[in-house]
N, C-alpha and C. Protein backbone atom coordinates (compact mmCIF):
# COMPACT_ATOMS: atom_id res chain seq x y z
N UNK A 1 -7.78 22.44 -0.19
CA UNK A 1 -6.78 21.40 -0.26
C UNK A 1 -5.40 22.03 -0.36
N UNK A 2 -4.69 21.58 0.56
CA UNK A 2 -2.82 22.01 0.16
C UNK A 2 -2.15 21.45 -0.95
N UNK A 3 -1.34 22.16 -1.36
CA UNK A 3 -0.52 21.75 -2.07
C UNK A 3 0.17 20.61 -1.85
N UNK A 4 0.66 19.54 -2.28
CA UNK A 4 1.58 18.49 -2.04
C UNK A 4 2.64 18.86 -2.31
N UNK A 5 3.93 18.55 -1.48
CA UNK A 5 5.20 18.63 -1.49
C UNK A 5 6.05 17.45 -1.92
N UNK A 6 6.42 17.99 -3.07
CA UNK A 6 7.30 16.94 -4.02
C UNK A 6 8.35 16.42 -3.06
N UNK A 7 8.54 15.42 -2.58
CA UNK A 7 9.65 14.53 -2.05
C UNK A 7 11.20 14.87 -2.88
N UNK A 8 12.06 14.97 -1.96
CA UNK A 8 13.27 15.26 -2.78
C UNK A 8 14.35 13.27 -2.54
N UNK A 9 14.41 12.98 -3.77
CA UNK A 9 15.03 11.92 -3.20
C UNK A 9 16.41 11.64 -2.55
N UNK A 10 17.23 13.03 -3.02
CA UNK A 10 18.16 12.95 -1.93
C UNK A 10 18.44 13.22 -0.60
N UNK A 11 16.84 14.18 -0.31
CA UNK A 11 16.60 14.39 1.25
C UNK A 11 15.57 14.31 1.36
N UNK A 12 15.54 12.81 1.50
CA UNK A 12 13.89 12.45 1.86
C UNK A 12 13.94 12.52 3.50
N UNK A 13 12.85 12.97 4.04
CA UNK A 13 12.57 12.99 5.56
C UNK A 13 11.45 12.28 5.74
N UNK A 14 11.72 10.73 6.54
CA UNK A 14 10.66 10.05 7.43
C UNK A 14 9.63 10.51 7.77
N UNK A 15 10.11 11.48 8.18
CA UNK A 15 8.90 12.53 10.06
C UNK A 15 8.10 12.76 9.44
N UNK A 16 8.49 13.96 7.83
CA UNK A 16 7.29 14.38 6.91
C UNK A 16 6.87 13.55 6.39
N UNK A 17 7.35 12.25 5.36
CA UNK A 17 5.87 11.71 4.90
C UNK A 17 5.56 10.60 5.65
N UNK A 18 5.57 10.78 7.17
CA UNK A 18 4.99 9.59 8.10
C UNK A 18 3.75 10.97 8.67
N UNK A 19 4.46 12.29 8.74
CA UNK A 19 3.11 13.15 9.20
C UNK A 19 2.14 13.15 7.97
N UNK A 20 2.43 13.36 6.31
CA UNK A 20 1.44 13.22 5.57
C UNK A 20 0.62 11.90 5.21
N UNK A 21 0.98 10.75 6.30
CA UNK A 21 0.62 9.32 6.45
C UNK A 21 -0.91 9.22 7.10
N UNK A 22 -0.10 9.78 8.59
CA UNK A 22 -1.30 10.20 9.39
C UNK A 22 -2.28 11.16 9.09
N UNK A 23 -2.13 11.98 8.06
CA UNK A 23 -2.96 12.92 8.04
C UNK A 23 -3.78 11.91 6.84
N UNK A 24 -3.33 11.68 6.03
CA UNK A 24 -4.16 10.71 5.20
C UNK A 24 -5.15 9.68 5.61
N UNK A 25 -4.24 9.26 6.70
CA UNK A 25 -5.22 8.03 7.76
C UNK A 25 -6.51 8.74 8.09
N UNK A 26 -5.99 9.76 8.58
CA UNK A 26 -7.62 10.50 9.05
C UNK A 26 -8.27 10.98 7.97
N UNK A 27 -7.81 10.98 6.96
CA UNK A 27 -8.62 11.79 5.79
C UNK A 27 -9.65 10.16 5.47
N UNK A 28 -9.20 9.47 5.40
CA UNK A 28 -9.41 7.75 4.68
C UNK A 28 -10.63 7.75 5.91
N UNK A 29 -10.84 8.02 6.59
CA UNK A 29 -12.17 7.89 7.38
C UNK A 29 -13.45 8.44 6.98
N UNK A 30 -12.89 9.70 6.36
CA UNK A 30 -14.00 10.49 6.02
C UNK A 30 -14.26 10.25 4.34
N UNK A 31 -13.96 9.49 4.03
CA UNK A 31 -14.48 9.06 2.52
C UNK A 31 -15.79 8.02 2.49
N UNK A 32 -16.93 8.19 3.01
CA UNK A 32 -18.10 7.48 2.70
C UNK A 32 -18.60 7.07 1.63
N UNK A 33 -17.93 7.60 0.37
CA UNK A 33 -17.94 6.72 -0.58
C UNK A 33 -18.05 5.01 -0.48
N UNK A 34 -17.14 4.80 0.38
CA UNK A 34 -16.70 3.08 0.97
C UNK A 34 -17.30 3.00 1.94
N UNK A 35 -17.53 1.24 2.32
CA UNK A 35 -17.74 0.90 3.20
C UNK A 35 -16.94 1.32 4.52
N UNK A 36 -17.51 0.87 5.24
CA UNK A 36 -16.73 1.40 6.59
C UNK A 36 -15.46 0.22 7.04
N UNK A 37 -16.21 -0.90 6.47
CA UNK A 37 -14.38 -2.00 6.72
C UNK A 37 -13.72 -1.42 5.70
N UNK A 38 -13.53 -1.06 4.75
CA UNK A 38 -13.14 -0.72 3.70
C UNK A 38 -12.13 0.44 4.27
N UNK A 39 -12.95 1.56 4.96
CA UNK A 39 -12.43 2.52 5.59
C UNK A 39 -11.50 2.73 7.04
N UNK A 40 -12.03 1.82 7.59
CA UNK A 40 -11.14 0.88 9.01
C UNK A 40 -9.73 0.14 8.33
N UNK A 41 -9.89 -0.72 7.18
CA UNK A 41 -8.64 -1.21 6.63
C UNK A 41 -7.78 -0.07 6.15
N UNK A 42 -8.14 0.52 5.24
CA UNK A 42 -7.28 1.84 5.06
C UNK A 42 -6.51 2.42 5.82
N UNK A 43 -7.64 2.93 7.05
CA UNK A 43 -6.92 3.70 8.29
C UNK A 43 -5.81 3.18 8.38
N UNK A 44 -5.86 1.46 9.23
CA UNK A 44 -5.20 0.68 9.69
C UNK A 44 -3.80 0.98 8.80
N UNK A 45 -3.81 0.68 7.42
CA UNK A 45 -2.81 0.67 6.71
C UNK A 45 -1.94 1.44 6.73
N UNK A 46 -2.84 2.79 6.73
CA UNK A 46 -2.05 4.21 6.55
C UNK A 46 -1.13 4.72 7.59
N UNK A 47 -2.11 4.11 8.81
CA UNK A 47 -1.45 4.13 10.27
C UNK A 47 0.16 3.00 10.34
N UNK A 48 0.09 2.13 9.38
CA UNK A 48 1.40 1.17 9.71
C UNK A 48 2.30 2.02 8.91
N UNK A 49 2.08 2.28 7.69
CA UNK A 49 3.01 3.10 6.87
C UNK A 49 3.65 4.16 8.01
N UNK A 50 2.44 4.88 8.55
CA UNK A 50 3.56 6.31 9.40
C UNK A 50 4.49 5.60 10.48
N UNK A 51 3.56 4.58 10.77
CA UNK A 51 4.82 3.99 12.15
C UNK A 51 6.02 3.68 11.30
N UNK A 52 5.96 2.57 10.41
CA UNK A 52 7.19 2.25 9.67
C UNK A 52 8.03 3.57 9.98
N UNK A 53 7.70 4.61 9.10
CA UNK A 53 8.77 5.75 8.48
C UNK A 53 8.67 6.12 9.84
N UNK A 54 8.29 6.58 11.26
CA UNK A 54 8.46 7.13 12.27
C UNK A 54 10.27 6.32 12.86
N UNK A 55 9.66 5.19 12.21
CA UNK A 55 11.11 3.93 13.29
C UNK A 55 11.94 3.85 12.54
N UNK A 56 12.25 4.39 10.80
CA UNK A 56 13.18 4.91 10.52
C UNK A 56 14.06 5.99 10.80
N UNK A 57 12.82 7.35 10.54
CA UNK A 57 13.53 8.07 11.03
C UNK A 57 14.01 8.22 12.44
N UNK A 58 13.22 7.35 13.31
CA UNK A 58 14.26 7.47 14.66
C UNK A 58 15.30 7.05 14.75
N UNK A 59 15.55 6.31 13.47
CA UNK A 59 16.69 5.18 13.67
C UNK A 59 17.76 5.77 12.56
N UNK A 60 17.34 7.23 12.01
CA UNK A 60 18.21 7.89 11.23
C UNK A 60 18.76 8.81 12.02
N UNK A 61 17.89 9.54 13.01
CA UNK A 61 18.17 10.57 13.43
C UNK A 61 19.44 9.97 14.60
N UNK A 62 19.09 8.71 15.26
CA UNK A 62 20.06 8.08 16.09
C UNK A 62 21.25 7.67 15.42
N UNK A 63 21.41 7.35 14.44
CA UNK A 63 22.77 7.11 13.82
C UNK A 63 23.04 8.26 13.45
N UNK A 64 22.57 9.51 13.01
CA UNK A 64 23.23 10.79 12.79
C UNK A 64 23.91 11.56 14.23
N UNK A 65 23.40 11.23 14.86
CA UNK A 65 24.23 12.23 16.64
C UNK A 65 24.61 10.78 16.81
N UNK A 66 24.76 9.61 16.97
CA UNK A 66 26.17 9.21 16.80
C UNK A 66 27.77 9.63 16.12
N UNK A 67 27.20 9.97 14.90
CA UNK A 67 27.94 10.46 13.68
C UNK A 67 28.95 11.51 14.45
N UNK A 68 27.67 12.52 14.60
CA UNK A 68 28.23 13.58 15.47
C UNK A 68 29.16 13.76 16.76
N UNK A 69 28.51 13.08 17.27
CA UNK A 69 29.58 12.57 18.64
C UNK A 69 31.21 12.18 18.32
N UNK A 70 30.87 11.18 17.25
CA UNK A 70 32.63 11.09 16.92
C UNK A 70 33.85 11.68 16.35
């Protein structure tokens, strides 16, 4: 298991915890502990969380090279 990377709250980055989203999504499959809807809902969930933070940070990184441009 890796280490977890403490979030900094003044430079939080989207990309990374939308990639430790997805990686979770796929981890949430392999827990047979649960049922398998159980495990399908999860996915599902984990999968909306990374999109969310993906369409932030696109929408950070696009207002920052705006920034830049001016």
């Amino acid at each position: 298991m890796t280490k977890p990377v403490q979030m900094d709250i003044f430079d939080d980055d989207p990309a990374r915890e939308a990639a430790a989203w997805r990686v979770q999504a796929e981890e949430s499959l392999k827990h047979f502990q649960f049922p398998e809807s159980i495990r399908l809902e999860r996915h599902a969930y984990y999968l909306g969380v990374a999109e969310q933070l993906e369409a932030r940070a696109r929408g950070a990184r696009s207002t920052n090279s705006k920034d830049m441009q001016a």
